[in-house]
Structure formats: structure tokens, C-alpha cells
N, C-alpha and C. Protein backbone atom coordinates (compact mmCIF):
# COMPACT_ATOMS: atom_id res chain seq x y z
N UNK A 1 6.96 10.32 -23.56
CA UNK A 1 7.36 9.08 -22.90
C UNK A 1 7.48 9.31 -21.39
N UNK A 2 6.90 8.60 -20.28
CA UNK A 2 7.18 8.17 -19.23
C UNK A 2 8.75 8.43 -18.70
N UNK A 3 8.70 8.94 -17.67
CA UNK A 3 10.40 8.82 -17.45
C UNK A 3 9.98 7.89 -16.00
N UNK A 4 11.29 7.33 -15.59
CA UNK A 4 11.10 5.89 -14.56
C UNK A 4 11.71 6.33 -13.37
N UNK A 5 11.16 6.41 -12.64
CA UNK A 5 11.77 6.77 -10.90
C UNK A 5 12.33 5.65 -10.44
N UNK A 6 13.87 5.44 -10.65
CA UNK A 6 14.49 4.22 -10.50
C UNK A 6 14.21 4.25 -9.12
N UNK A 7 14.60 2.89 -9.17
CA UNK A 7 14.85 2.34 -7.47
C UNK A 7 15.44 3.07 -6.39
N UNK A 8 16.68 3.53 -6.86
CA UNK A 8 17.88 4.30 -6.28
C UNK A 8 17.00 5.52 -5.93
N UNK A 9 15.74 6.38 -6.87
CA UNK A 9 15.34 7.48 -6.13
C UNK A 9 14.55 7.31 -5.33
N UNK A 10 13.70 5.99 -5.37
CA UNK A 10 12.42 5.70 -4.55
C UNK A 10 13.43 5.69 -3.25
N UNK A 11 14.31 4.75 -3.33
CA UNK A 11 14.55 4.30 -2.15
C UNK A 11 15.54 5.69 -1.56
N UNK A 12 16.42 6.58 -2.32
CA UNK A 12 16.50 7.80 -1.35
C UNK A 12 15.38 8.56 -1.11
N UNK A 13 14.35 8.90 -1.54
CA UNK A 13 12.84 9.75 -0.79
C UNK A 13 12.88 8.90 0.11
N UNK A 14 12.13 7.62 0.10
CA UNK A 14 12.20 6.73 1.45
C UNK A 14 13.28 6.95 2.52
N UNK A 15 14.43 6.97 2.27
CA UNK A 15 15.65 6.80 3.24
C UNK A 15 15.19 8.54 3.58
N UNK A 16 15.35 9.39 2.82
CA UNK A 16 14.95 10.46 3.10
C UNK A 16 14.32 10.86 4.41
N UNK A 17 12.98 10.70 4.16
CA UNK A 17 11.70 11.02 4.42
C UNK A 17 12.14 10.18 6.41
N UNK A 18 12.64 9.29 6.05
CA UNK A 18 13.03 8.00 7.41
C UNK A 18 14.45 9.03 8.27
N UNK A 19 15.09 9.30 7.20
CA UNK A 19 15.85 10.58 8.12
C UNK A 19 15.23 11.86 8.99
N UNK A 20 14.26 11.90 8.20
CA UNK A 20 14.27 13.33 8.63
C UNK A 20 12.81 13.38 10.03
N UNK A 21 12.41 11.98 9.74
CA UNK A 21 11.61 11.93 11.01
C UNK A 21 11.91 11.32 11.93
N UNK A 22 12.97 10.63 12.07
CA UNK A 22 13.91 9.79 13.17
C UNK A 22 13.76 10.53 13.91
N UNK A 23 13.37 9.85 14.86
CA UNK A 23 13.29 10.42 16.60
C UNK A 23 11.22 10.69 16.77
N UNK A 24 10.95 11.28 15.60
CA UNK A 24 9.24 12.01 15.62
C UNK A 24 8.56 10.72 15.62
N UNK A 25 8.81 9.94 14.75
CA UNK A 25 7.70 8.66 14.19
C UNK A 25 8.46 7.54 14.29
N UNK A 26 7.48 6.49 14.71
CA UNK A 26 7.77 5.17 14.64
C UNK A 26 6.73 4.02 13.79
N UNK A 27 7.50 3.48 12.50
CA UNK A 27 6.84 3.12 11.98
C UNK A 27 6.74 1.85 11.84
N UNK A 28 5.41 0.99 11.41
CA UNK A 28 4.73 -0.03 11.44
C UNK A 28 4.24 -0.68 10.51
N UNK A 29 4.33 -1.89 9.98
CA UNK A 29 3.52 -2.12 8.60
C UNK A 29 1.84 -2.84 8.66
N UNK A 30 1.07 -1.94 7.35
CA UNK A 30 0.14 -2.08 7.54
C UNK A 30 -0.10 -2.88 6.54
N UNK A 31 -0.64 -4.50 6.86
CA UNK A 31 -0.66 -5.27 6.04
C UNK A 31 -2.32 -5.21 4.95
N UNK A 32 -3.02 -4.70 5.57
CA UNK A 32 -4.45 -4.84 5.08
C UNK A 32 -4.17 -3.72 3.86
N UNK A 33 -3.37 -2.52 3.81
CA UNK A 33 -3.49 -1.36 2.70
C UNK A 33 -1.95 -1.46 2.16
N UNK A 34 -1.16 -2.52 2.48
CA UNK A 34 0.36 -2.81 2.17
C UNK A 34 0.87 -1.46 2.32
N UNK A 35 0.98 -0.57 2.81
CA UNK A 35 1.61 0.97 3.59
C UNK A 35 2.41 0.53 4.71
N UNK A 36 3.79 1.31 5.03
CA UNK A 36 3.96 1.90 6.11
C UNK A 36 2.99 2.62 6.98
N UNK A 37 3.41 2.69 7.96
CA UNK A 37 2.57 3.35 9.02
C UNK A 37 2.97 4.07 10.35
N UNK A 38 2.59 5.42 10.46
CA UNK A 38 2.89 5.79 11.70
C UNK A 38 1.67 6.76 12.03
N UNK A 39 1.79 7.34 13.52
CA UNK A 39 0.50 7.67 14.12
C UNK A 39 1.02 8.40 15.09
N UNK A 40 0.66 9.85 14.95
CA UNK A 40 1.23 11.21 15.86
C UNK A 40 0.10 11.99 16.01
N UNK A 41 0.51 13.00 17.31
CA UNK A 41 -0.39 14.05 17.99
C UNK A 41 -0.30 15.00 17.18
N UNK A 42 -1.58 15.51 17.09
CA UNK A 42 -1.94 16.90 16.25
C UNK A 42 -0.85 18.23 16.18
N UNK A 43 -0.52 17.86 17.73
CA UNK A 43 0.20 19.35 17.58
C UNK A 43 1.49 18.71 16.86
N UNK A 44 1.98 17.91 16.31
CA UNK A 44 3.46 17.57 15.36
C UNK A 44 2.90 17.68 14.14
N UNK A 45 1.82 18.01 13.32
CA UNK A 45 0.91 18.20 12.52
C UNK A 45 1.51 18.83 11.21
N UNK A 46 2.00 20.14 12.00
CA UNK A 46 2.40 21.31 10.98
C UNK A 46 3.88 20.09 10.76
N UNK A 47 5.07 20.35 11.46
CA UNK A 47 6.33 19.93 11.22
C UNK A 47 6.32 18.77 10.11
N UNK A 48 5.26 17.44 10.37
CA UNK A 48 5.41 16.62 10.00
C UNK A 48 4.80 17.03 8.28
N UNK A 49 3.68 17.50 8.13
CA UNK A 49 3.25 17.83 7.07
C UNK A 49 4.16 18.50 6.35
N UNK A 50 5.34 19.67 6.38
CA UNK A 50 6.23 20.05 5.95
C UNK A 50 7.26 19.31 5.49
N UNK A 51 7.60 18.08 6.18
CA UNK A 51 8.16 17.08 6.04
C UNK A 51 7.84 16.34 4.46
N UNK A 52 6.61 15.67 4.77
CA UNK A 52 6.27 15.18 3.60
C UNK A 52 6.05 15.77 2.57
N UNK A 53 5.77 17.14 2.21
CA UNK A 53 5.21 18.37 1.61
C UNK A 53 6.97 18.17 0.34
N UNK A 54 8.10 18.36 1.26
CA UNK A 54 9.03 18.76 1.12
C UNK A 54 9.76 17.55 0.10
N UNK A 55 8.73 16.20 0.19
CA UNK A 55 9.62 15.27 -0.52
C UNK A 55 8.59 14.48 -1.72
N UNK A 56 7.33 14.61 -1.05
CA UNK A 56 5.99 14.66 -1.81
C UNK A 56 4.93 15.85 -2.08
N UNK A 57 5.72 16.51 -3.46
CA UNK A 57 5.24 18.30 -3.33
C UNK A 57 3.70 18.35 -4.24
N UNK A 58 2.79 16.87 -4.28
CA UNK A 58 1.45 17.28 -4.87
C UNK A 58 0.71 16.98 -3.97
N UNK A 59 -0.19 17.57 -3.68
CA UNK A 59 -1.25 17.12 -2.09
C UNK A 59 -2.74 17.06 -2.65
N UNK A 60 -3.10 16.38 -2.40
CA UNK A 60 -4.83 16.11 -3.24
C UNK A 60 -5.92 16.01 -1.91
N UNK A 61 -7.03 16.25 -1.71
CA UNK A 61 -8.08 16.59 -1.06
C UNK A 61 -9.12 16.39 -1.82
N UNK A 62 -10.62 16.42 -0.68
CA UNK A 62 -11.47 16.08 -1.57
C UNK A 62 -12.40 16.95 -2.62
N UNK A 63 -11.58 18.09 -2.51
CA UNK A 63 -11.94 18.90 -3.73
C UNK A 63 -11.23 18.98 -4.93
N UNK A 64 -9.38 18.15 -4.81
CA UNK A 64 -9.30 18.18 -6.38
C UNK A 64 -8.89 17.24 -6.46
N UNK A 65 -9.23 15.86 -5.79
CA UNK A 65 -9.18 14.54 -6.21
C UNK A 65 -9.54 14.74 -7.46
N UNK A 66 -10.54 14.84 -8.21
CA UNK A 66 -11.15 14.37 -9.50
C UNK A 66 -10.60 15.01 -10.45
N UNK A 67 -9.66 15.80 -10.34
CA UNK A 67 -8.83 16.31 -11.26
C UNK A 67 -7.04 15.24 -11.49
N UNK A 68 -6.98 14.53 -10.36
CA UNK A 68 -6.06 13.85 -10.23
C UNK A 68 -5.97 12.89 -11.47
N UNK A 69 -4.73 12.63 -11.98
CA UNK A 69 -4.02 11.56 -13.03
C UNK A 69 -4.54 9.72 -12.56
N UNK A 70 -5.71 9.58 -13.59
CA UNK A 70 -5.87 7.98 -12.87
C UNK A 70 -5.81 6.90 -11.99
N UNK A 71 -3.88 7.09 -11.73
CA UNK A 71 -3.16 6.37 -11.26
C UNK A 71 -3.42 6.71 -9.66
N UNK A 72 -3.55 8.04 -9.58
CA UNK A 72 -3.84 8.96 -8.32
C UNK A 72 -4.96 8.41 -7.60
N UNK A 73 -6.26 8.57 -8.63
CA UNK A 73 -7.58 8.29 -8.54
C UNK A 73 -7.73 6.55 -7.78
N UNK A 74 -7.15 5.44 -8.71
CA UNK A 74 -7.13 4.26 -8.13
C UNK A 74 -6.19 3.75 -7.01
N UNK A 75 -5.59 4.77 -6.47
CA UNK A 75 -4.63 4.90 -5.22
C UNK A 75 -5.63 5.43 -4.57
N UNK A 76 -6.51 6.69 -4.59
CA UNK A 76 -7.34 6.87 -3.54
C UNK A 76 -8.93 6.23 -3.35
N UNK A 77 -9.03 4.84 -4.50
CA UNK A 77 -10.33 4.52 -4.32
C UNK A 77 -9.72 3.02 -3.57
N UNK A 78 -8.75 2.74 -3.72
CA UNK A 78 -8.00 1.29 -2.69
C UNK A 78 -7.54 1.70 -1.73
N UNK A 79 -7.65 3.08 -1.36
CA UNK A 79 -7.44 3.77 0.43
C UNK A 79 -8.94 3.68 0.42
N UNK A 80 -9.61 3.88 0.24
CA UNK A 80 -11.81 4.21 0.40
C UNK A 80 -11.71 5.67 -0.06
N UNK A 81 -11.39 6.13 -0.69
CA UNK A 81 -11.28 7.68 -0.72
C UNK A 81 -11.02 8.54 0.14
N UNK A 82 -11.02 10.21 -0.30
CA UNK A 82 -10.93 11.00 0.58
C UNK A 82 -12.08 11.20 1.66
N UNK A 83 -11.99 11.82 2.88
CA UNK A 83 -12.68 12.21 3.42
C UNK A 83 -12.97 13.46 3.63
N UNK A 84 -13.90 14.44 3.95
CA UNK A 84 -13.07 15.73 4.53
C UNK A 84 -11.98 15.60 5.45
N UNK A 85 -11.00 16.11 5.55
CA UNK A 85 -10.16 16.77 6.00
C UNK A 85 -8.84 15.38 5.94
N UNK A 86 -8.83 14.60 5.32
CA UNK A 86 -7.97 13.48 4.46
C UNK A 86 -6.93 14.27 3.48
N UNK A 87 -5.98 13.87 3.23
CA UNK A 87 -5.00 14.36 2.02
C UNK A 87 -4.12 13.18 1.79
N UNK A 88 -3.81 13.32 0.22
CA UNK A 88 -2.87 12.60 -0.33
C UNK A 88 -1.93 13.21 -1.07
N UNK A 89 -0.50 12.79 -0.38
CA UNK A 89 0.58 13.71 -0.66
C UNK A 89 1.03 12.29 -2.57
N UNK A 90 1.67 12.62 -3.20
CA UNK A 90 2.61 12.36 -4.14
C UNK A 90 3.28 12.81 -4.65
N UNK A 91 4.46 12.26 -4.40
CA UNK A 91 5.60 12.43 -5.51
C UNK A 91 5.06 12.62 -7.52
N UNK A 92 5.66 12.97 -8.20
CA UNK A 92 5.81 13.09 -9.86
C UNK A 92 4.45 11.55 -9.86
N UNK A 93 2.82 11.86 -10.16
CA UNK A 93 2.61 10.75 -10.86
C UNK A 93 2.62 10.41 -11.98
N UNK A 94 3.32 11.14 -12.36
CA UNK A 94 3.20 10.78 -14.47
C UNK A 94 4.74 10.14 -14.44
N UNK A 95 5.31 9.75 -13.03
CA UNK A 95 6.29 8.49 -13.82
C UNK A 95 5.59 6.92 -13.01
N UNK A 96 6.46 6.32 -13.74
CA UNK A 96 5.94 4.82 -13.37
C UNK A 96 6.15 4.10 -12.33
N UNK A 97 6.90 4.95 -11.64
CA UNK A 97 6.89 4.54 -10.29
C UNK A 97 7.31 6.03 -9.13
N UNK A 98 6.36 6.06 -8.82
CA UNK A 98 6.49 6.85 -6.74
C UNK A 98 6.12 6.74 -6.28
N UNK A 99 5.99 7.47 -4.71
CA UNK A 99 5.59 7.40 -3.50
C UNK A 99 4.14 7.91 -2.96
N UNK A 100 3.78 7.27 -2.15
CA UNK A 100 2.21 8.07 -1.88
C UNK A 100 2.32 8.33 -0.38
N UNK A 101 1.36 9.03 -0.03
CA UNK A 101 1.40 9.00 1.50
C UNK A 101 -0.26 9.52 1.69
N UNK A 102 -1.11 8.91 2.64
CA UNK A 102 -2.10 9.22 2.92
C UNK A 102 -2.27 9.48 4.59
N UNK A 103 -3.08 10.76 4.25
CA UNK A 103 -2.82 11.72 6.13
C UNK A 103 -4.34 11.31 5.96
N UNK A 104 -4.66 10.39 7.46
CA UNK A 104 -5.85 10.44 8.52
C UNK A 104 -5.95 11.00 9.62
N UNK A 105 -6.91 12.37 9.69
CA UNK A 105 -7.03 12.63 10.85
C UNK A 105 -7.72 11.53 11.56
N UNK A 106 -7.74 11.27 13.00
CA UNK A 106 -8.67 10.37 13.47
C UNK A 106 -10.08 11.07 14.02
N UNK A 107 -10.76 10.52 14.39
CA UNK A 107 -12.14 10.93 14.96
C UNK A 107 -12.42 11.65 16.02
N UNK A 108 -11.45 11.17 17.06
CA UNK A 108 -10.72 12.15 18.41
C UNK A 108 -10.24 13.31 18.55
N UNK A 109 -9.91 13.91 17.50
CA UNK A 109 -8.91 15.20 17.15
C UNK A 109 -7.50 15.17 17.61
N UNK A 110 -7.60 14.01 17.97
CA UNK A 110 -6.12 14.10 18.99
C UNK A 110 -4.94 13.45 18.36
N UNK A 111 -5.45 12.47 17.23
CA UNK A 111 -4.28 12.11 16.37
C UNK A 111 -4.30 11.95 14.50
N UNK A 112 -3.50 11.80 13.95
CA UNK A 112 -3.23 11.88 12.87
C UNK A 112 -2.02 10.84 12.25
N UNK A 113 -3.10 9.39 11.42
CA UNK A 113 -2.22 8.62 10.93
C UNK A 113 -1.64 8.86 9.41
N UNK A 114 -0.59 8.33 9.06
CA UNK A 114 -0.07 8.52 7.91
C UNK A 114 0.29 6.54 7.32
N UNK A 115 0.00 7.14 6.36
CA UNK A 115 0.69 5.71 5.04
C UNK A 115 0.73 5.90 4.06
N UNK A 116 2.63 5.21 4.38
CA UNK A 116 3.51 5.66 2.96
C UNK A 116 3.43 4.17 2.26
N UNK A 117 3.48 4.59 1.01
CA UNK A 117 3.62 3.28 0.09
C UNK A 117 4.19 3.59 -1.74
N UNK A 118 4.21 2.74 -1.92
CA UNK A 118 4.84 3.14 -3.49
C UNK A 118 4.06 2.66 -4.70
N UNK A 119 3.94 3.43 -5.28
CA UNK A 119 2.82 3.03 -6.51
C UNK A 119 4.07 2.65 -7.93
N UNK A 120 3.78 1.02 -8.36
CA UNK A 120 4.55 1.01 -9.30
C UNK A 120 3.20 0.75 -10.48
N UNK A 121 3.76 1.00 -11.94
CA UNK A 121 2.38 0.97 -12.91
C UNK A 121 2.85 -0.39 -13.78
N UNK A 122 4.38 -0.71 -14.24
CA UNK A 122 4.64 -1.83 -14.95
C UNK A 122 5.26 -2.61 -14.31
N UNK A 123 4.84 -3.37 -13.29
CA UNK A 123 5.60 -4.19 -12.55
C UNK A 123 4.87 -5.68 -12.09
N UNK A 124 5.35 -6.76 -12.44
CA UNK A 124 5.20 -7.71 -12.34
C UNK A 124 4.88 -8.46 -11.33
N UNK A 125 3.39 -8.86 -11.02
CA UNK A 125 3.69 -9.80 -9.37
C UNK A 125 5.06 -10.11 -8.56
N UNK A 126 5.20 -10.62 -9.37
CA UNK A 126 6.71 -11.58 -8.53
C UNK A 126 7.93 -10.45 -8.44
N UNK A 127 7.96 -9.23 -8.92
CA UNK A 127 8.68 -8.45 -9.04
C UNK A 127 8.13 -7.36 -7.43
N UNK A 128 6.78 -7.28 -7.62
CA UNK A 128 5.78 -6.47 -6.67
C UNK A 128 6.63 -6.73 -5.24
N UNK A 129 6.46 -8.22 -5.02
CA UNK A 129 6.74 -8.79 -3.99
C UNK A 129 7.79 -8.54 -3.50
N UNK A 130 9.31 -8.39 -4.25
CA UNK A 130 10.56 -8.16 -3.88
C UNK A 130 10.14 -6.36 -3.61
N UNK A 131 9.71 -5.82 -4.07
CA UNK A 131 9.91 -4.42 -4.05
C UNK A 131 9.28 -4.13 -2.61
N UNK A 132 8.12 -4.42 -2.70
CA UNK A 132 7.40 -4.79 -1.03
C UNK A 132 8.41 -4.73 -0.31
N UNK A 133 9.29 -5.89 -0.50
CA UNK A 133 9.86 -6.33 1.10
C UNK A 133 11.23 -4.89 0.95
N UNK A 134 12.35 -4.78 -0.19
CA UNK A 134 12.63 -3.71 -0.02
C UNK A 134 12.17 -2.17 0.94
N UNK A 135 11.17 -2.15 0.34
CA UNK A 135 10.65 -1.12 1.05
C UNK A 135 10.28 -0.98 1.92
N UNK A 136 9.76 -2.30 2.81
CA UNK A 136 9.80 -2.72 4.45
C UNK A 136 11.43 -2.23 4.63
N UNK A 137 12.24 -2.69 4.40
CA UNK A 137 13.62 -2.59 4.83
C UNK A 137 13.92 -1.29 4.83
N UNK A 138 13.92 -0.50 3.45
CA UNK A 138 13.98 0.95 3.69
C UNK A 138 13.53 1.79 5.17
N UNK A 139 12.10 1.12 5.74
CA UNK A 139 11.75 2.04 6.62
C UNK A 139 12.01 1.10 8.14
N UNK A 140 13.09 -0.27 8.13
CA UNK A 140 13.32 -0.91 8.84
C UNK A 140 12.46 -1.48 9.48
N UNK A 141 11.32 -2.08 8.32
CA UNK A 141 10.07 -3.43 8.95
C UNK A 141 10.71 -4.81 8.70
């Protein structure tokens, strides 16, 4: 059986994750991929990746995407997939609800975007919607 990443944990990783980069990142909502969003210089690269590493401990690339749990898979085909040098961090996906985060390097070398978002699997439109805006609030959108 599924075990359920209540609310209370989503929303401490979130509060988390919002602690521990206060001051580094400033974040933004991205309405076209429904993610949070923030956008930093290479050299905060390592710190920040440790960061997320530390609260989202599975990281996928485009060599073991295809080994990834479904849920994983249709999270990275509604980002466009991986790219080289792309990663997708997650939390536990074999429960029914966590966190994702997808690292873009940009084309410049000079920066590196991120988007956090939450993957729920039994959740109801009208339910979707409240959780949405929660989670704007969590990261103070």
C-alpha cells in the first residue's frame, strides 16, 4: 500500500527548502509549468544543489530517466524532458504525493533555473486548485 505524504510534510519540505535558501533565491511563479521558480549564477550551483539534494534525495538525468517510476516519467515528459546536463530532483515517488524540482542549466553558462512543484496522484480538480494556491503561499507567491 501507498503511504501518503500528508500536507503537514509537503508543506514542511517546502517551508524547509524556503528556509534554507532565504537570502540565496528569490522566487517566482511559473504559470505555463504551474512550478515555483527561481534563477541563480553557476557559481551558487554546488551550495544550492546540496540544498535540494538534502530534502529531495532522488536525482534523475538523462541516463536513468527510463528507469524512473511512471509518475517520474510523466513529470518529466510535461517539463519536455531531460536534456543533457538537466536533472530532476524528488522526494519518495512511490507515495501519492511529493515534491519535484527541475534544474535548467541555461544556454549562456552563466545561469541555472530551478522549478519546484508538487506531484499529487489522487487528487481532485477542485482539490488541485486549493493545493496550488497553498503552495504559492508556502513559498510566499
Amino acid at each position: 500500500m501507498m503511504q501518503d505524504l500528508k500536507k503537514s510534510d509537503l508543506e514542511s519540505v517546502c517551508r524547509e527548502l524556503l528556509s534554507d535558501f532565504k537570502g540565496i533565491l528569490s522566487w517566482k511563479w511559473d504559470s505555463r509549468l504551474e512550478t515555483v521558480l527561481a534563477e541563480f549564477g553557476v557559481d551558487d550551483k554546488d551550495s544550492i544543489r546540496s540544498i535540494l539534494e538534502r530534502y529531495l534525495g532522488i536525482t534523475w538525468d538523462s541516463s536513468n530517466i527510463d528507469n524512473a517510476p511512471d509518475i517520474v516519467q510523466m513529470i518529466n515528459g510535461n517539463l519536455g524532458g531531460l536534456m543533457s546536463g538537466q536533472l530532476l530532483f524528488t522526494s519518495d515517488p512511490d507515495r501519492d504525493a511529493f515534491i519535484f524540482c527541475a534544474w535548467w542549466p541555461w544556454g549562456d553558462g552563466k545561469t541555472i533555473s530551478i522549478r519546484i512543484a508538487q506531484s499529487y496522484e489522487k487528487l481532485l480538480d477542485s482539490e488541485k486548485a486549493k493545493q496550488t494556491q497553498l503552495f504559492k503561499d508556502w513559498f510566499g507567491i
